[in-house]
N, C-alpha and C. Protein backbone atom coordinates (compact mmCIF):
# COMPACT_ATOMS: atom_id res chain seq x y z
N UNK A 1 79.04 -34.91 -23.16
CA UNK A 1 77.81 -35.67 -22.99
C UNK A 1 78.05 -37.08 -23.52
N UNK A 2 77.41 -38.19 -23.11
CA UNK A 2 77.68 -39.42 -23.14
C UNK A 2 76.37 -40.25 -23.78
N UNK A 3 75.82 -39.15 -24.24
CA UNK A 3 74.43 -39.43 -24.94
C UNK A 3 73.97 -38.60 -25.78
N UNK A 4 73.37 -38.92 -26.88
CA UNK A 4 73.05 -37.98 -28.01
C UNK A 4 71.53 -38.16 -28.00
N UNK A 5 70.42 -37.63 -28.27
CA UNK A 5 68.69 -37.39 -27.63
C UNK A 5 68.52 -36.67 -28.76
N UNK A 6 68.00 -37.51 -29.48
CA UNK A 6 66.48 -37.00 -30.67
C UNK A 6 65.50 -37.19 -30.51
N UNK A 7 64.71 -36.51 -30.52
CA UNK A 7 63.13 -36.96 -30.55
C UNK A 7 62.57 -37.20 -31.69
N UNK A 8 61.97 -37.91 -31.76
CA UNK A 8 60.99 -38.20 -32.67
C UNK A 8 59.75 -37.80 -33.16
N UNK A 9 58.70 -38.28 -34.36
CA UNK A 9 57.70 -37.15 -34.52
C UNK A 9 56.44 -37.61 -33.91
N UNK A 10 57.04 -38.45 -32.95
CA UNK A 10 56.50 -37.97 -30.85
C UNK A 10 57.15 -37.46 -29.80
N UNK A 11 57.23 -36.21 -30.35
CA UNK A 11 57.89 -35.63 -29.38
C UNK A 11 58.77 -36.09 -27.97
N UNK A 12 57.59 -36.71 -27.35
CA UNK A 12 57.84 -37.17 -25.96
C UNK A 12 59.03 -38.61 -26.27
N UNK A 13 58.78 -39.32 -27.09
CA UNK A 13 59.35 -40.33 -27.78
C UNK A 13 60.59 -40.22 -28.16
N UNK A 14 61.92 -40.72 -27.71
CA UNK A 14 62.87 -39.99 -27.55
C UNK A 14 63.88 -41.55 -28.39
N UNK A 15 64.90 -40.98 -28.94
CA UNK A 15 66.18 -42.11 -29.37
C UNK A 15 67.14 -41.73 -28.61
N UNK A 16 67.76 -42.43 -28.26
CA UNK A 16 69.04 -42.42 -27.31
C UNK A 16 70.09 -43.17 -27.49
N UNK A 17 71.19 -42.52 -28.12
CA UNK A 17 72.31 -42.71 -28.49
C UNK A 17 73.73 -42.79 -28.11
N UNK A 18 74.25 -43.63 -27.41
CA UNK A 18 75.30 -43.44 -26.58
C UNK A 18 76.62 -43.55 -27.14
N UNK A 19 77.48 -42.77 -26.68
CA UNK A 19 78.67 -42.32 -26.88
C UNK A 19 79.50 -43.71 -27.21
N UNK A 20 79.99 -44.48 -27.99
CA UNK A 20 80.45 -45.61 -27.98
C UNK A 20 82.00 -45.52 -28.27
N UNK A 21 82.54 -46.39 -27.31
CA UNK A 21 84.19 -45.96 -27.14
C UNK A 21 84.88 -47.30 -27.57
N UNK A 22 85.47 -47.64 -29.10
CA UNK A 22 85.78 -49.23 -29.59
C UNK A 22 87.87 -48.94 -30.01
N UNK A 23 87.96 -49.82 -30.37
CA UNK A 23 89.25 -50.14 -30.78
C UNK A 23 88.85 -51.77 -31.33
N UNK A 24 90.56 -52.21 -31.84
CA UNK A 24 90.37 -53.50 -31.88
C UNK A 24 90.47 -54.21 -31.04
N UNK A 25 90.40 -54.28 -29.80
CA UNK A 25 89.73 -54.54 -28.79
C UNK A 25 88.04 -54.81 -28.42
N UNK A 26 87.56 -53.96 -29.15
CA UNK A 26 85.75 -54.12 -28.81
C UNK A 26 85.52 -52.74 -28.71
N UNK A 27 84.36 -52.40 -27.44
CA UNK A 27 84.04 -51.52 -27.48
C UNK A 27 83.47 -51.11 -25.80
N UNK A 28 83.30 -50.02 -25.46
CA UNK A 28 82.89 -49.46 -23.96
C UNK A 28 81.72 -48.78 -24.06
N UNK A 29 80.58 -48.37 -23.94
CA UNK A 29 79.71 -47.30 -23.12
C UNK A 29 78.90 -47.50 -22.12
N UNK A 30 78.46 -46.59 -21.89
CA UNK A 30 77.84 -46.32 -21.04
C UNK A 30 75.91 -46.66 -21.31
N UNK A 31 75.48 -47.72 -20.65
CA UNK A 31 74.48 -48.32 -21.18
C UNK A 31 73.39 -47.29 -20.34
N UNK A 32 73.05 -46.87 -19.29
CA UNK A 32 72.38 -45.69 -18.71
C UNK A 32 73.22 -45.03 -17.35
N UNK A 33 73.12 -43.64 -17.96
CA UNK A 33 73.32 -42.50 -16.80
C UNK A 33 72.22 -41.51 -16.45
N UNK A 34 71.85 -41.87 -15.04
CA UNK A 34 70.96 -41.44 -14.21
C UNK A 34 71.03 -39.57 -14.50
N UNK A 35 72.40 -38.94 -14.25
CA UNK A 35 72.48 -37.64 -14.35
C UNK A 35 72.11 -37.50 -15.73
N UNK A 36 72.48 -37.76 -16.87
CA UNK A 36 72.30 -38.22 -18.05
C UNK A 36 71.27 -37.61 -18.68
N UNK A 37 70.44 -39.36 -17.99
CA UNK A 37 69.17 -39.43 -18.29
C UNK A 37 68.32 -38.35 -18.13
N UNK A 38 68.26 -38.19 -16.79
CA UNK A 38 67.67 -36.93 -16.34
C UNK A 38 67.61 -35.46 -16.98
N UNK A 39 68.58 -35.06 -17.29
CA UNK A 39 68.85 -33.73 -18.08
C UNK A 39 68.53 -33.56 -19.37
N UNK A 40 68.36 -34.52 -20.41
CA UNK A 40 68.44 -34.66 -21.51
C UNK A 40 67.22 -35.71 -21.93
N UNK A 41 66.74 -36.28 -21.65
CA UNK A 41 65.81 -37.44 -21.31
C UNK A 41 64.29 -36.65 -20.65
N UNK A 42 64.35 -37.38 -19.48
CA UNK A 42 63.08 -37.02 -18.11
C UNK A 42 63.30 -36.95 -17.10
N UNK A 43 63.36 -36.22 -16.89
CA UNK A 43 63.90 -35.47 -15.43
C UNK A 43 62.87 -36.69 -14.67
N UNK A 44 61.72 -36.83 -14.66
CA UNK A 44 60.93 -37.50 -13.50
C UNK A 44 61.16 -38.88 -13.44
N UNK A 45 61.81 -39.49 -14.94
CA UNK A 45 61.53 -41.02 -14.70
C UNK A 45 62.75 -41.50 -13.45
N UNK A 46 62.13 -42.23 -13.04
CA UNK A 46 63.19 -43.23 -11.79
C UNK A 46 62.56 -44.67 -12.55
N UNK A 47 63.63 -45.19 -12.44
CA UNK A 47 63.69 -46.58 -13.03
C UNK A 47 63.44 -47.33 -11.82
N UNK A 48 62.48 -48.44 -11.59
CA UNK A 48 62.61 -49.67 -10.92
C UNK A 48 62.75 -51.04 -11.16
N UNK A 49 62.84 -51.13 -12.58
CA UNK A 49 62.58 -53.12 -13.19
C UNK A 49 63.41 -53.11 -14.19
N UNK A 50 63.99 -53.91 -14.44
CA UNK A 50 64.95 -54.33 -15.84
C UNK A 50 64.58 -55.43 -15.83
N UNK A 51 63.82 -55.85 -17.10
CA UNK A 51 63.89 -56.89 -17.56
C UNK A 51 64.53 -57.34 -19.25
N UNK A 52 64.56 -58.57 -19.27
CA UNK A 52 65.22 -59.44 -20.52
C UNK A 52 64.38 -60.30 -21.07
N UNK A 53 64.24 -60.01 -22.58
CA UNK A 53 63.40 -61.06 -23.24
C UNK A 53 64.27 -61.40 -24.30
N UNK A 54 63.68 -62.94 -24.75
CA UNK A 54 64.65 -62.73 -26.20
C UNK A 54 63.54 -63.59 -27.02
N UNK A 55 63.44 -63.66 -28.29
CA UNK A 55 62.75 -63.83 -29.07
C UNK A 55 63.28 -64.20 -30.42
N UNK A 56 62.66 -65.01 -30.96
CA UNK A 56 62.92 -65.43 -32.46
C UNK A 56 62.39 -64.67 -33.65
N UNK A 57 63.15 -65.04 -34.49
CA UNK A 57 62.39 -64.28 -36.03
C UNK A 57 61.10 -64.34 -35.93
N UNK A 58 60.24 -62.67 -36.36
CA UNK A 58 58.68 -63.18 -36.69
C UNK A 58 57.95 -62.97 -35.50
N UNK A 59 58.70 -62.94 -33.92
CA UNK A 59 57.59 -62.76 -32.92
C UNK A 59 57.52 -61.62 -32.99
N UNK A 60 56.25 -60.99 -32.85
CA UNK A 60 55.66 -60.08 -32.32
C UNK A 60 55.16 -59.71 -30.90
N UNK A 61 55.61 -59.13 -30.28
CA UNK A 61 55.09 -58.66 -28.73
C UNK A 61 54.23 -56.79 -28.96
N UNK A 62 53.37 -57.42 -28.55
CA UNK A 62 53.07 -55.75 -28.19
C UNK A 62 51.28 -55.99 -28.61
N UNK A 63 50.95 -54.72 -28.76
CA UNK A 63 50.90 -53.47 -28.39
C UNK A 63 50.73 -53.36 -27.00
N UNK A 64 51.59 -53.23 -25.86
CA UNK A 64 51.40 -53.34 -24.30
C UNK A 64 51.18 -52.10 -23.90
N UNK A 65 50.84 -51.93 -22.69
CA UNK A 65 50.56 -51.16 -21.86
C UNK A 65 50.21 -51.18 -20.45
N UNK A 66 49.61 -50.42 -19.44
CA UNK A 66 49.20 -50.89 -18.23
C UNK A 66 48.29 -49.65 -17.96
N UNK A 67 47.42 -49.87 -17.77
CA UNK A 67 46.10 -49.00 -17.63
C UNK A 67 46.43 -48.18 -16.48
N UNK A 68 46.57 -48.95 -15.41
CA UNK A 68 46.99 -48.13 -14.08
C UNK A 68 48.16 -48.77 -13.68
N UNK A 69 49.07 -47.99 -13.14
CA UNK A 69 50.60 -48.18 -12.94
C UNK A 69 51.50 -47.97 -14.37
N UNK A 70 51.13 -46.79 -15.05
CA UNK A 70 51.39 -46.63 -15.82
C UNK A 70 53.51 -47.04 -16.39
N UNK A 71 53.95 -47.68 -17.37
CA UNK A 71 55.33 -47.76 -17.42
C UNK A 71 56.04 -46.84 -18.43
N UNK A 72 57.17 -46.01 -17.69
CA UNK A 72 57.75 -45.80 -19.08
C UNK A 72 59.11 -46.67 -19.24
N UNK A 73 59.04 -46.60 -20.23
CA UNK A 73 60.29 -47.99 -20.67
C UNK A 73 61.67 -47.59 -21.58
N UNK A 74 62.47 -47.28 -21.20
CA UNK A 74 63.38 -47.29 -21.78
C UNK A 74 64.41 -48.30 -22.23
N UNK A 75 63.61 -48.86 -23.95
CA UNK A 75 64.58 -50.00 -24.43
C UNK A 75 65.37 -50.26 -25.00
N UNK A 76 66.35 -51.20 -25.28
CA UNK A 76 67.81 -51.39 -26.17
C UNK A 76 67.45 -52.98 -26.48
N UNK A 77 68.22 -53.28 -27.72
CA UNK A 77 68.78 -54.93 -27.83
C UNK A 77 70.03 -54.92 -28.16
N UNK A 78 70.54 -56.01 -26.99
CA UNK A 78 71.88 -56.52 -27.34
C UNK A 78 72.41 -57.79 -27.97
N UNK A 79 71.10 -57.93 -28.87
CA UNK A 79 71.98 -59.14 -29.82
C UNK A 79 70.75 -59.06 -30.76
N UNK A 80 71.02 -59.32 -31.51
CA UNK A 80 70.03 -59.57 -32.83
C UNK A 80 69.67 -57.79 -33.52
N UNK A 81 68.15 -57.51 -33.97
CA UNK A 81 67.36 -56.59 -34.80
C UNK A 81 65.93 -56.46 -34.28
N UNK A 82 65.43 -55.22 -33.67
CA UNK A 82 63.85 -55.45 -34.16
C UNK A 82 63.78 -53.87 -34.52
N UNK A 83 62.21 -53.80 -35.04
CA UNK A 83 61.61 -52.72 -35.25
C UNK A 83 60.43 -52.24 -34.09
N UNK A 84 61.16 -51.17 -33.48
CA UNK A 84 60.47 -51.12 -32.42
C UNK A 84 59.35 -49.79 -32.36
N UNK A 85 58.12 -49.80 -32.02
CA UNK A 85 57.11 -49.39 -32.39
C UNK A 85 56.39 -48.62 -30.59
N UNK A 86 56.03 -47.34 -30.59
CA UNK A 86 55.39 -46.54 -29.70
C UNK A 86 54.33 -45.70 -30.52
N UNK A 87 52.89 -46.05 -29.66
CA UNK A 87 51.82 -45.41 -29.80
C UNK A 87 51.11 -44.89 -29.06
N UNK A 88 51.03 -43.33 -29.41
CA UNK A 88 50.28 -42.39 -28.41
C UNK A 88 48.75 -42.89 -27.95
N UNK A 89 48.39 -43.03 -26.60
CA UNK A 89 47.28 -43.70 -26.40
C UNK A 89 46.57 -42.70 -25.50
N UNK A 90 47.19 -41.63 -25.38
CA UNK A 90 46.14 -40.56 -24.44
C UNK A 90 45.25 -39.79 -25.62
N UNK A 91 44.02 -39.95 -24.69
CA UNK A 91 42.78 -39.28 -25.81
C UNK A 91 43.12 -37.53 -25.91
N UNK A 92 43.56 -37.08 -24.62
CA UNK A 92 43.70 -35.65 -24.81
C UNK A 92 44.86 -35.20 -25.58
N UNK A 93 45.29 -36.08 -25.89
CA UNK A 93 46.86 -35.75 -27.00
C UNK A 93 46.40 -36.07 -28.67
N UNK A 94 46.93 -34.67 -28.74
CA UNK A 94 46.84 -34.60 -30.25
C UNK A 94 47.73 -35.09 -31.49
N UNK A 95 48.17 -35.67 -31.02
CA UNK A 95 48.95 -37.34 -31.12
C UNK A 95 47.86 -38.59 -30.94
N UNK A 96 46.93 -38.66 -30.33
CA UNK A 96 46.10 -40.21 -30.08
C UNK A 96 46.15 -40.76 -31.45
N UNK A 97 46.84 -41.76 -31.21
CA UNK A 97 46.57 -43.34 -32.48
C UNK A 97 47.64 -42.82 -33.32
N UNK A 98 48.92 -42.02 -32.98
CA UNK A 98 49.52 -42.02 -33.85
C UNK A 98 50.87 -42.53 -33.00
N UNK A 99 51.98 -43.38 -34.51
CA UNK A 99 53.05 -44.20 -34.11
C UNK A 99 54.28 -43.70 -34.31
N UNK A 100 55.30 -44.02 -34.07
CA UNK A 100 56.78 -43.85 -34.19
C UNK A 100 57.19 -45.54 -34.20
N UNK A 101 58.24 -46.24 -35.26
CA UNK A 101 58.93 -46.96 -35.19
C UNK A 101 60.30 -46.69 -35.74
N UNK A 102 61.56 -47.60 -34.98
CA UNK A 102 62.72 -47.03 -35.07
C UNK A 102 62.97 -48.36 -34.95
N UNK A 103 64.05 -48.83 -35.71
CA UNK A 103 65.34 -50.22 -35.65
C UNK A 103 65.86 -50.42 -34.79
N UNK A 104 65.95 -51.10 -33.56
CA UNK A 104 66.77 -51.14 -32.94
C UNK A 104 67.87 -52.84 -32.97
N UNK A 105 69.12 -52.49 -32.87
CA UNK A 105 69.62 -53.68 -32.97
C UNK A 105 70.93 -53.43 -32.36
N UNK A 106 71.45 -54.73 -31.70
CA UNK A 106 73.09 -54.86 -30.78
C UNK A 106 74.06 -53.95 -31.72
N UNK A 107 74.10 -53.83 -33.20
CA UNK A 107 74.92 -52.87 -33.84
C UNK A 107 74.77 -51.79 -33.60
N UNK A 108 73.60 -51.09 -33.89
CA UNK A 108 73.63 -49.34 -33.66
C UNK A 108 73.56 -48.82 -32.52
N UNK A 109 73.00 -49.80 -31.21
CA UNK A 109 73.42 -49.47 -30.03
C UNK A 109 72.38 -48.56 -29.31
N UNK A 110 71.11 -48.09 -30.06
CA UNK A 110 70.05 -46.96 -29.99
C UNK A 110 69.58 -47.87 -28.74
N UNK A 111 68.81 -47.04 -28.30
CA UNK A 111 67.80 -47.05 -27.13
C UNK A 111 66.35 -46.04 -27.48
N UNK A 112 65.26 -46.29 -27.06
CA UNK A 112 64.17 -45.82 -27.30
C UNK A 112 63.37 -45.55 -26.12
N UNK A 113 63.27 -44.17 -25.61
CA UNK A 113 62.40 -43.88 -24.38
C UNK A 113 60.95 -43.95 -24.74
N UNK A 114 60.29 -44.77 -24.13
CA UNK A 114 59.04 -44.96 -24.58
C UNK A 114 57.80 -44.38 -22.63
N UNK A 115 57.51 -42.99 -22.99
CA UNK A 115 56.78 -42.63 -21.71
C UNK A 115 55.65 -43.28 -21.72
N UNK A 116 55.20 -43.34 -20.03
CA UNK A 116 54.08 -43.48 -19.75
C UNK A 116 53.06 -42.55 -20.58
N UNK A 117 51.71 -43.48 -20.92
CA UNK A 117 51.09 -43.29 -21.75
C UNK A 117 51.06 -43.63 -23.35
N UNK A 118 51.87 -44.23 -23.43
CA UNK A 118 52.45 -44.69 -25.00
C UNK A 118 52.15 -46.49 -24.75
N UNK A 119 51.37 -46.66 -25.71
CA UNK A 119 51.59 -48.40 -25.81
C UNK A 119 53.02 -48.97 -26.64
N UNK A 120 53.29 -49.84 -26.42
CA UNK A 120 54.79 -50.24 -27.09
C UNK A 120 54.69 -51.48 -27.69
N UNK A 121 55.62 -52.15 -28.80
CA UNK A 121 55.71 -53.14 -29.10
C UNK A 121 56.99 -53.57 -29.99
N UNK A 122 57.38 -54.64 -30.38
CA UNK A 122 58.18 -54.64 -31.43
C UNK A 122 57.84 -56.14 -31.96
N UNK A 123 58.65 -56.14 -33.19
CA UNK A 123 59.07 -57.61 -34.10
C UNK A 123 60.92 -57.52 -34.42
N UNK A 124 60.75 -58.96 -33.80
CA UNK A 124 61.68 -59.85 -34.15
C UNK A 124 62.02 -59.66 -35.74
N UNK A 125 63.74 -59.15 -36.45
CA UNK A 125 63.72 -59.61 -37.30
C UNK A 125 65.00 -60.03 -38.05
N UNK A 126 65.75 -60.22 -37.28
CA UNK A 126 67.02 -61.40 -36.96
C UNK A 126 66.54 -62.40 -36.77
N UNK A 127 67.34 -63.83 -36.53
CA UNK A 127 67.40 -64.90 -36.12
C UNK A 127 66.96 -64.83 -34.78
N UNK A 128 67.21 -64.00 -34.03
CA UNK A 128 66.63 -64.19 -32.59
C UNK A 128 67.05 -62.73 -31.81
N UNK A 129 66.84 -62.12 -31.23
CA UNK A 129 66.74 -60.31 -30.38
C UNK A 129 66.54 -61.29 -28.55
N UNK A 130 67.97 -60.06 -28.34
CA UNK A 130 67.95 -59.69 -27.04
C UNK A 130 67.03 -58.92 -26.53
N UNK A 131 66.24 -58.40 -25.66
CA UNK A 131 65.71 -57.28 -25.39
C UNK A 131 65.49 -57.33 -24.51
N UNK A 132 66.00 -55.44 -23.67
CA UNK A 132 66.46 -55.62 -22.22
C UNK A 132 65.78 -53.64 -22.45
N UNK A 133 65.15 -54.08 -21.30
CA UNK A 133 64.11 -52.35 -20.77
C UNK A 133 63.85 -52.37 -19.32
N UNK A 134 64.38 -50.79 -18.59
CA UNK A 134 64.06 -50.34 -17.89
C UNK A 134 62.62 -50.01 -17.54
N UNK A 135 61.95 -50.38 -16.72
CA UNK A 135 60.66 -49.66 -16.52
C UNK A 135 60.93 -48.71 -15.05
N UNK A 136 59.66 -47.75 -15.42
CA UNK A 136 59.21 -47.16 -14.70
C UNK A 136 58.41 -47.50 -13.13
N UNK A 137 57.51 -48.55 -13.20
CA UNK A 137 56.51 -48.91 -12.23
C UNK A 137 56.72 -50.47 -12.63
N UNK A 138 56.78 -51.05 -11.86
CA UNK A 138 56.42 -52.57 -11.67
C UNK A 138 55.43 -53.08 -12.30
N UNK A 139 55.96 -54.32 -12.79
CA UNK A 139 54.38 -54.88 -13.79
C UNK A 139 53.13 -55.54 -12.95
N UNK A 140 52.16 -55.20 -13.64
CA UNK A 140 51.18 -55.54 -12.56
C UNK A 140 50.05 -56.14 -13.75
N UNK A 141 49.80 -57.69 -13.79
CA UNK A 141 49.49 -58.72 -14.84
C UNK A 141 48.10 -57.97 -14.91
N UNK A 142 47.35 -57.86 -14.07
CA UNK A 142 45.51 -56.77 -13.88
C UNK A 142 45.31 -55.99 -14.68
N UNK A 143 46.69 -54.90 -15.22
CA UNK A 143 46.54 -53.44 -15.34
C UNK A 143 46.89 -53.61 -17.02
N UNK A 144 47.41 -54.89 -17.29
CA UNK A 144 48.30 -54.42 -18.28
C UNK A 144 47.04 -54.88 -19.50
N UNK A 145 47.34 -54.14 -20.57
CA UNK A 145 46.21 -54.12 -22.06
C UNK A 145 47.41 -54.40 -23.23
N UNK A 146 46.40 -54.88 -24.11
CA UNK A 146 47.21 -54.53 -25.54
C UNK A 146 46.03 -54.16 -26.46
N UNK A 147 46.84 -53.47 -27.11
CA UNK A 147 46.11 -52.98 -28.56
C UNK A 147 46.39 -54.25 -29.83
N UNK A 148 45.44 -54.41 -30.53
CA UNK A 148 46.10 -54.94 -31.97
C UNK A 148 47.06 -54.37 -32.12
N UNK A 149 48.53 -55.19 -32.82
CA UNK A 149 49.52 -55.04 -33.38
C UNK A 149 49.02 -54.26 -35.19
N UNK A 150 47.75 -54.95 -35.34
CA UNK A 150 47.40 -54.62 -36.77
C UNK A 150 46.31 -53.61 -37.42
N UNK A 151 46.09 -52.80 -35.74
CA UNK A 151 44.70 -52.08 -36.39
C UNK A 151 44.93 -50.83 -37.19
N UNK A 152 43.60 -51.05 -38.65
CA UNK A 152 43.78 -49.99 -39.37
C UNK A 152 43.56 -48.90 -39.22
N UNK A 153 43.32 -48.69 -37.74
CA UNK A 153 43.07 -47.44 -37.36
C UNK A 153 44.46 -46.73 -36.95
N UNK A 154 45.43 -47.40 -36.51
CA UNK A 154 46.86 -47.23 -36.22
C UNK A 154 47.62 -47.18 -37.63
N UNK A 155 47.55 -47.89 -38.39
CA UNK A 155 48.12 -48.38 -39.83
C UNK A 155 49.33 -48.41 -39.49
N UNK A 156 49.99 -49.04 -38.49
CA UNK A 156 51.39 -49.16 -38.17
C UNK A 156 52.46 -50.34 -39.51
N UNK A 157 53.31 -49.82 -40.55
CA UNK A 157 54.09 -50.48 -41.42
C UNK A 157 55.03 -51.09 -41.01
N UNK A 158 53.89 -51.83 -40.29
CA UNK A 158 55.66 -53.08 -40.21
C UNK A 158 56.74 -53.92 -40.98
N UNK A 159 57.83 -53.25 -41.33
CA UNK A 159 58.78 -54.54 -42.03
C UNK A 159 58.98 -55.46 -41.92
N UNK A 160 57.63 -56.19 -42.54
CA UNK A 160 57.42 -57.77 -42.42
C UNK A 160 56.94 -58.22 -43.88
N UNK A 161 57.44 -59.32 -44.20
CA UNK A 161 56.52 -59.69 -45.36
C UNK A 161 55.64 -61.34 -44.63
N UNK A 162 55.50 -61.54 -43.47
CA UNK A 162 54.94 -62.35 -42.88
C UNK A 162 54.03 -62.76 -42.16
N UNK A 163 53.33 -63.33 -41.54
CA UNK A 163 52.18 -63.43 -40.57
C UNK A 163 53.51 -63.07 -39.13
N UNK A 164 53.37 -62.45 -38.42
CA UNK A 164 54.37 -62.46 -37.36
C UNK A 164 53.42 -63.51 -36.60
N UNK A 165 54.47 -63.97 -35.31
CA UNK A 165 54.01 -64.85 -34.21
C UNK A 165 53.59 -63.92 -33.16
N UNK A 166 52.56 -64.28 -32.54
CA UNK A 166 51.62 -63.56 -31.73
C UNK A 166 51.49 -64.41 -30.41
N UNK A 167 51.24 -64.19 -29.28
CA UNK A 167 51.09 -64.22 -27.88
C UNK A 167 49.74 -64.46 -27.76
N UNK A 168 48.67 -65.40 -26.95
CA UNK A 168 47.16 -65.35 -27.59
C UNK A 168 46.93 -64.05 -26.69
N UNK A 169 47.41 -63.56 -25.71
CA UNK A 169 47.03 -61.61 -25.44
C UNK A 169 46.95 -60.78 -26.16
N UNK A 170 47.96 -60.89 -27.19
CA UNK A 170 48.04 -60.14 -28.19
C UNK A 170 47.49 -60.20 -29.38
N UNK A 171 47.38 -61.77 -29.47
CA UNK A 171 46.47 -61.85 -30.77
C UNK A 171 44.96 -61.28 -30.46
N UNK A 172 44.30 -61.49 -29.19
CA UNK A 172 43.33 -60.98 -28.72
C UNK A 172 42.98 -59.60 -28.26
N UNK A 173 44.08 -58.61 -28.35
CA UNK A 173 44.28 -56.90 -28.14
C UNK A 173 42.64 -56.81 -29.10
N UNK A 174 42.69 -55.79 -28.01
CA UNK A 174 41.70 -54.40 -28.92
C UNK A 174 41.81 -53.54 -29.59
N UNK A 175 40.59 -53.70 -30.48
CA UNK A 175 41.20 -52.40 -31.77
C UNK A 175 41.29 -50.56 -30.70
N UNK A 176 42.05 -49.84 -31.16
CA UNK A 176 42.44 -48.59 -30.32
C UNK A 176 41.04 -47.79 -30.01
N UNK A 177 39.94 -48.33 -31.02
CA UNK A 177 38.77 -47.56 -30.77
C UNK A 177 37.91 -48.01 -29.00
N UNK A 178 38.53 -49.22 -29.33
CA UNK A 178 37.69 -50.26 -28.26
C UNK A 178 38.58 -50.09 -27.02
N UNK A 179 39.80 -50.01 -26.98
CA UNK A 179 40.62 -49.80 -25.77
C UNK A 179 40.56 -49.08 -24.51
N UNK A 180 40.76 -49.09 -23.32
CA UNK A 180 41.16 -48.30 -22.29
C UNK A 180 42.08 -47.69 -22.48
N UNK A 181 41.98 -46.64 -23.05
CA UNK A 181 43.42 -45.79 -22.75
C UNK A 181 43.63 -44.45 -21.69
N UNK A 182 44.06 -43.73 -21.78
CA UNK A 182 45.02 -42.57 -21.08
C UNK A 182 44.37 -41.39 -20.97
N UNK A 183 43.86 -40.81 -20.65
CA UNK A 183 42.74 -39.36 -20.69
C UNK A 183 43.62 -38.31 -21.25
């Protein structure tokens, strides 16, 4: 296997760990396998979008989502650090308003399956983060929500000792009580 799959204490919420092949030379893996993925992962997700962001110390993106056209996202960074953050947003899950965050950074090489129905986010906390995710469904600017990054109803601990930088979407998210979420 060319991937190692823990879940997290969201179940559905998965780390993904790939087989990394180095010398003094550098290093080789395998950044996604479809058979892989599928078996060990989600059998249903089909990927359609890769996108790339990169960001400075301190930004904050998130809490995203998409009301209808739901995404699941499977993310990595290849340069820098963040702390990357998934929150259960379906009301019928006995999970609602609860989080998982995990480190991700170009060193450890992790990836984080984040399913439809989960809002997502992270912070910058290097000098500056690559960040590169597969989605599920195409973004669609209408559909998409955020939650506060800060609500105490989430109490998400972010390793920050700072005001992070905010997006005015994001600074403007709804608290999780107030939100559209996931049935």
């Amino acid at each position: 296997m060319a991937i190692k799959v823990t879940a997290t204490a969201l179940s559905e919420v998965k780390i993904v760990e790939p087989r990394v092949f180095g010398d003094a030379r550098g290093f080789f893996y395998e950044s996604f396998n479809g058979r892989e993925f599928a078996e060990h992962v989600d059998a249903d997700a089909m990927f359609v979008q890769d996108n790339h962001s990169r960001s400075v110390r301190g930004v904050l993106r998130g809490l995203h989502y998409q009301i209808q056209h739901p995404q699941g996202k499977l993310v990595r960074v290849i340069a820098g650090e963040v702390f990357d953050v998934a929150v259960d947003i379906r009301r019928s899950s006995p999970n609602f308003g609860k989080w998982v965050g995990v480190l991700l950074s170009a060193d450890n090489k992790r990836q984080l399956w984040v399913p439809p129905g989960f809002a997502h986010g992270f912070v910058t906390l290097s000098d500056s983060a690559e960040f590169l995710y597969k989605t599920t469904d195409y973004w669609y600017p209408e559909f998409e929500r955020s939650v506060l990054w800060n609500d105490p109803a989430i109490n998400i601990v972010w390793p920050i000792d700072f005001e992070p930088t905010l997006a005015g979407k994001d600074a403007a998210g709804s608290a999780l009580k107030d939100a559209e979420c996931f049935e």
